[in-house]
C-alpha atoms as a PDB file:
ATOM      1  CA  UNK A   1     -12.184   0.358   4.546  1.00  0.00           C
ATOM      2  CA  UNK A   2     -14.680  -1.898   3.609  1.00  0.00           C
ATOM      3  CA  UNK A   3     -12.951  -4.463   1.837  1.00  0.00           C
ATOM      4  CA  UNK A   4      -9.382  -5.027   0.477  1.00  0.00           C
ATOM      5  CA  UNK A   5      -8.657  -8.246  -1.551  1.00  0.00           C
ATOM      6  CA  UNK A   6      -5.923  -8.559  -4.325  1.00  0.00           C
ATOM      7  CA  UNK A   7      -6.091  -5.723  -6.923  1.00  0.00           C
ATOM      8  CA  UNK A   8      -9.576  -4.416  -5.292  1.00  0.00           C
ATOM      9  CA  UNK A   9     -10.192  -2.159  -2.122  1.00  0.00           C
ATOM     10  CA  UNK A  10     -14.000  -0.515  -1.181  1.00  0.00           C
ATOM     11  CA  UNK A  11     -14.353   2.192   1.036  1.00  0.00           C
ATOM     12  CA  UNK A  12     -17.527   4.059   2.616  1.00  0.00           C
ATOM     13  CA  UNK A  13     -17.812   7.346   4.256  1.00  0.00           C
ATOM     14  CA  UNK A  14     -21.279   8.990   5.268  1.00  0.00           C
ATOM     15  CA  UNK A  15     -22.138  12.265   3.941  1.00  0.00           C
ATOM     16  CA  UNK A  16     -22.823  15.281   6.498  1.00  0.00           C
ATOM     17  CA  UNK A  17     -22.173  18.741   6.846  1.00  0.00           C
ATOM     18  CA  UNK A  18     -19.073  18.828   7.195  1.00  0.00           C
ATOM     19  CA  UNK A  19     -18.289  17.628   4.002  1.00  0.00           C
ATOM     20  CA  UNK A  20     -21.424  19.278   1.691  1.00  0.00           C
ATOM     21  CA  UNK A  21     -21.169  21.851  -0.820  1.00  0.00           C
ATOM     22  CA  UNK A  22     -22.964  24.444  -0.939  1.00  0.00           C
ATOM     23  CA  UNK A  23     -26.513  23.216  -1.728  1.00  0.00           C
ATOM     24  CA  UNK A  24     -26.005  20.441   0.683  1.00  0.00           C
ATOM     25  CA  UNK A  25     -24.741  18.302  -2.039  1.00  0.00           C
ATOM     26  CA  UNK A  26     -21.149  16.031  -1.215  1.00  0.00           C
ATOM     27  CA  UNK A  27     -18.325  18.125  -2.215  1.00  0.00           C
ATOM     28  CA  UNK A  28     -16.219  16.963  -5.460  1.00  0.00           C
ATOM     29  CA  UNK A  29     -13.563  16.868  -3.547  1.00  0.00           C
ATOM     30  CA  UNK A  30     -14.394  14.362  -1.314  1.00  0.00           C
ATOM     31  CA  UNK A  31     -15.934  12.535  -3.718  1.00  0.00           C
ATOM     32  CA  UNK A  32     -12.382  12.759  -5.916  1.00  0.00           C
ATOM     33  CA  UNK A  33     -10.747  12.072  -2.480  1.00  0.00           C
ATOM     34  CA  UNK A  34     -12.927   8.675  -1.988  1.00  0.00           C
ATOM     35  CA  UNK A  35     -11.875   7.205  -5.265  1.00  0.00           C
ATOM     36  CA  UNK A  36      -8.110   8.454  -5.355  1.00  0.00           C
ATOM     37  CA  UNK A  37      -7.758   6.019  -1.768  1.00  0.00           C
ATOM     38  CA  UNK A  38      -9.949   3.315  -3.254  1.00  0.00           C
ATOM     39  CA  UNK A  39      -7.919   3.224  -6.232  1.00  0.00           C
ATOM     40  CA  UNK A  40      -4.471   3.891  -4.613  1.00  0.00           C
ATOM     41  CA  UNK A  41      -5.003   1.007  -2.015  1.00  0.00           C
ATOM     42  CA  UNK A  42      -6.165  -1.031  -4.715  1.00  0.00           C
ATOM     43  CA  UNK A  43      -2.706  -0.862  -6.428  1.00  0.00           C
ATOM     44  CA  UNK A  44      -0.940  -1.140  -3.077  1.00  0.00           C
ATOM     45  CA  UNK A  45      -2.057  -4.912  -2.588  1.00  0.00           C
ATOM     46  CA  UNK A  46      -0.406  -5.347  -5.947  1.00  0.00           C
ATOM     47  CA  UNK A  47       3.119  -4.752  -4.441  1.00  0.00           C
ATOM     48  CA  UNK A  48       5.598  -5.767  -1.885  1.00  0.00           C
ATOM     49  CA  UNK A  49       5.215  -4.740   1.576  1.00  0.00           C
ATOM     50  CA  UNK A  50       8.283  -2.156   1.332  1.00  0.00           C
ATOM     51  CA  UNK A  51       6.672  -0.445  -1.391  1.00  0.00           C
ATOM     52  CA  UNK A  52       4.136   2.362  -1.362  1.00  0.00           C
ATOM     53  CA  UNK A  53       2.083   4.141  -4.706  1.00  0.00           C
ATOM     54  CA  UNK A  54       2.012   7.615  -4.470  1.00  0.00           C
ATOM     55  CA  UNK A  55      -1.032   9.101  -7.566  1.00  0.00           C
ATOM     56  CA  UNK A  56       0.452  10.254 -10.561  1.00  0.00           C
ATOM     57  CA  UNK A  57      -2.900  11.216 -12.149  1.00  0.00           C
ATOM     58  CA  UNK A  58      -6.216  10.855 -11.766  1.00  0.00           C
ATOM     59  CA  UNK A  59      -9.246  12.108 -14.299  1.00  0.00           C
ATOM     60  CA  UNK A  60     -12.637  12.118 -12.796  1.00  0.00           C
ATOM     61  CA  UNK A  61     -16.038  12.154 -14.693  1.00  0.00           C
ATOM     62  CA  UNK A  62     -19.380  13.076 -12.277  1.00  0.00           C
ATOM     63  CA  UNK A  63     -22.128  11.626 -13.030  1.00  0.00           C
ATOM     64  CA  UNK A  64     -24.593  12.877 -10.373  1.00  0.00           C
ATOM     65  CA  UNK A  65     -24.889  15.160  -7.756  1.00  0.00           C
ATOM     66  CA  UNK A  66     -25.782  12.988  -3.555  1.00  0.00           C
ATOM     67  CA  UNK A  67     -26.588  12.899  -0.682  1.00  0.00           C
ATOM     68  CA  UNK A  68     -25.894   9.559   1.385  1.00  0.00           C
ATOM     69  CA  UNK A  69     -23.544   7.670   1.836  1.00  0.00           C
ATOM     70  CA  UNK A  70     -21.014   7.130  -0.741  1.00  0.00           C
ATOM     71  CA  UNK A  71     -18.920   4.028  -1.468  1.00  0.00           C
ATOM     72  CA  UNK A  72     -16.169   3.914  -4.018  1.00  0.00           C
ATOM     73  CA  UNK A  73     -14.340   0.705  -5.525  1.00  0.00           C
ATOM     74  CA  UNK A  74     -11.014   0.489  -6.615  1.00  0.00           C
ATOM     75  CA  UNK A  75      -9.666  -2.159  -8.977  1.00  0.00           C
ATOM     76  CA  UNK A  76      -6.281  -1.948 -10.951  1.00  0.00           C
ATOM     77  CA  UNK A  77      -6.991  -2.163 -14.617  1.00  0.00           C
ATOM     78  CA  UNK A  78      -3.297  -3.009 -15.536  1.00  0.00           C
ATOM     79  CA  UNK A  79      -0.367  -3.747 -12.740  1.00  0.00           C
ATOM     80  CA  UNK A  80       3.267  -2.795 -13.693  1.00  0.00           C
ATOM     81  CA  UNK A  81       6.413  -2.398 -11.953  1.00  0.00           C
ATOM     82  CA  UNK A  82       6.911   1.581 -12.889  1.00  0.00           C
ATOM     83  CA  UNK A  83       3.004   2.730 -13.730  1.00  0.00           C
ATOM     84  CA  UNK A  84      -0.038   0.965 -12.321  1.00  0.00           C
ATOM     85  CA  UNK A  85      -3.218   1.623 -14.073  1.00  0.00           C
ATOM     86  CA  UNK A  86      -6.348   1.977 -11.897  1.00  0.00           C
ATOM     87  CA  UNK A  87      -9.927   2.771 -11.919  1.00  0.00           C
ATOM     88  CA  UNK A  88     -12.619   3.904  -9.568  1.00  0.00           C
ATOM     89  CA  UNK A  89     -16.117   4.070  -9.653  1.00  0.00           C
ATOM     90  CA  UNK A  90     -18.459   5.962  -6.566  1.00  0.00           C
ATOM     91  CA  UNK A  91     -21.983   5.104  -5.693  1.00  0.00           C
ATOM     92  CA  UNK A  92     -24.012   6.287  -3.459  1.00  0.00           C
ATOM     93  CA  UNK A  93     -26.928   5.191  -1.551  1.00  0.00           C
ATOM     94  CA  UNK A  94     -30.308   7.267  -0.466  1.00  0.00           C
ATOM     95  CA  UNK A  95     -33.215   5.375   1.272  1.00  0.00           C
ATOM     96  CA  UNK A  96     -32.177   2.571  -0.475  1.00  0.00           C
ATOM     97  CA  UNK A  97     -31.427   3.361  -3.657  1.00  0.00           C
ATOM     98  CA  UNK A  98     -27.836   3.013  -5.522  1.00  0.00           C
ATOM     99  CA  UNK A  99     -26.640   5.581  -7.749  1.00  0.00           C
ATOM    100  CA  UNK A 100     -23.941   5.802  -9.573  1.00  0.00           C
ATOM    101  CA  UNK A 101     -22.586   9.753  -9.211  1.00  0.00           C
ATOM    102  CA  UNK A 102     -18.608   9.220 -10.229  1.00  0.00           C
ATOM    103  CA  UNK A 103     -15.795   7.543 -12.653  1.00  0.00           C
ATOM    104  CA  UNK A 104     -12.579   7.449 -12.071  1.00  0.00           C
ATOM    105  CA  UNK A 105      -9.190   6.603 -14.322  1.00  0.00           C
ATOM    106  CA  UNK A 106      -5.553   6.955 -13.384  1.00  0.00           C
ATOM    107  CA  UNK A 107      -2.042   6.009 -12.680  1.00  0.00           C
ATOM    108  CA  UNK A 108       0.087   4.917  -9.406  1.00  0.00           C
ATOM    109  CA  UNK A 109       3.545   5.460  -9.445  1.00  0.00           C
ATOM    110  CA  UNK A 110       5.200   2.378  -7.105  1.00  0.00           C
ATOM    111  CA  UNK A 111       7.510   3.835  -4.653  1.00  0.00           C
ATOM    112  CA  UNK A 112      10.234   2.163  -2.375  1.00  0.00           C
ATOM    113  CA  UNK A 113       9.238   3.003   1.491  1.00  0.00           C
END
């Protein structure tokens, strides 16, 4: 977690092996993965502590295939007390360069814990 502030939430993982497609690329799934937390905790600081969001959906549009490291930020687009509406976006960063490879849109479901 990079940072976490009211309605945002950034976090940064390093691409390597373990987590490459086939042509050495980061795997969708991680990259749907990154966004789906960024998002989700990005909703969570919109609640009380004894609540939780669990992801009713997500829809994901790549942009760009990476290599890198990738950082996504999460931001909730429109808080609620059934549906929270969030969005994601995923960047990643080469030799110093930014690029933005994914967008994310979706909906947290509030939960009691």
């Amino acid at each position: 977690m990079e940072t976490l502030a009211l309605g945002h939430a950034q976090i940064s993982v390093t691409i390597d092996e373990r987590v490459q497609q086939q042509q050495g690329f980061a795997h969708g799934g991680l990259i749907f993965s990154l966004a789906d937390s960024a998002a989700g905790y990005a909703a969570l600081t919109m609640l009380p502590l004894d609540m939780e969001v669990m992801t009713a959906e997500l829809k994901i549009n790549y942009l760009a295939t990476t290599k890198g490291t990738l950082t996504a930020t999460g931001r909730v687009l429109k808080p609620g007390k059934r549906l929270i509406v969030v969005a994601a976006d995923v960047w990643a960063e080469l030799d110093g360069t930014c690029k933005h490879i994914a967008a994310v849109q979706g909906t947290m479901v509030p939960v009691k814990t």
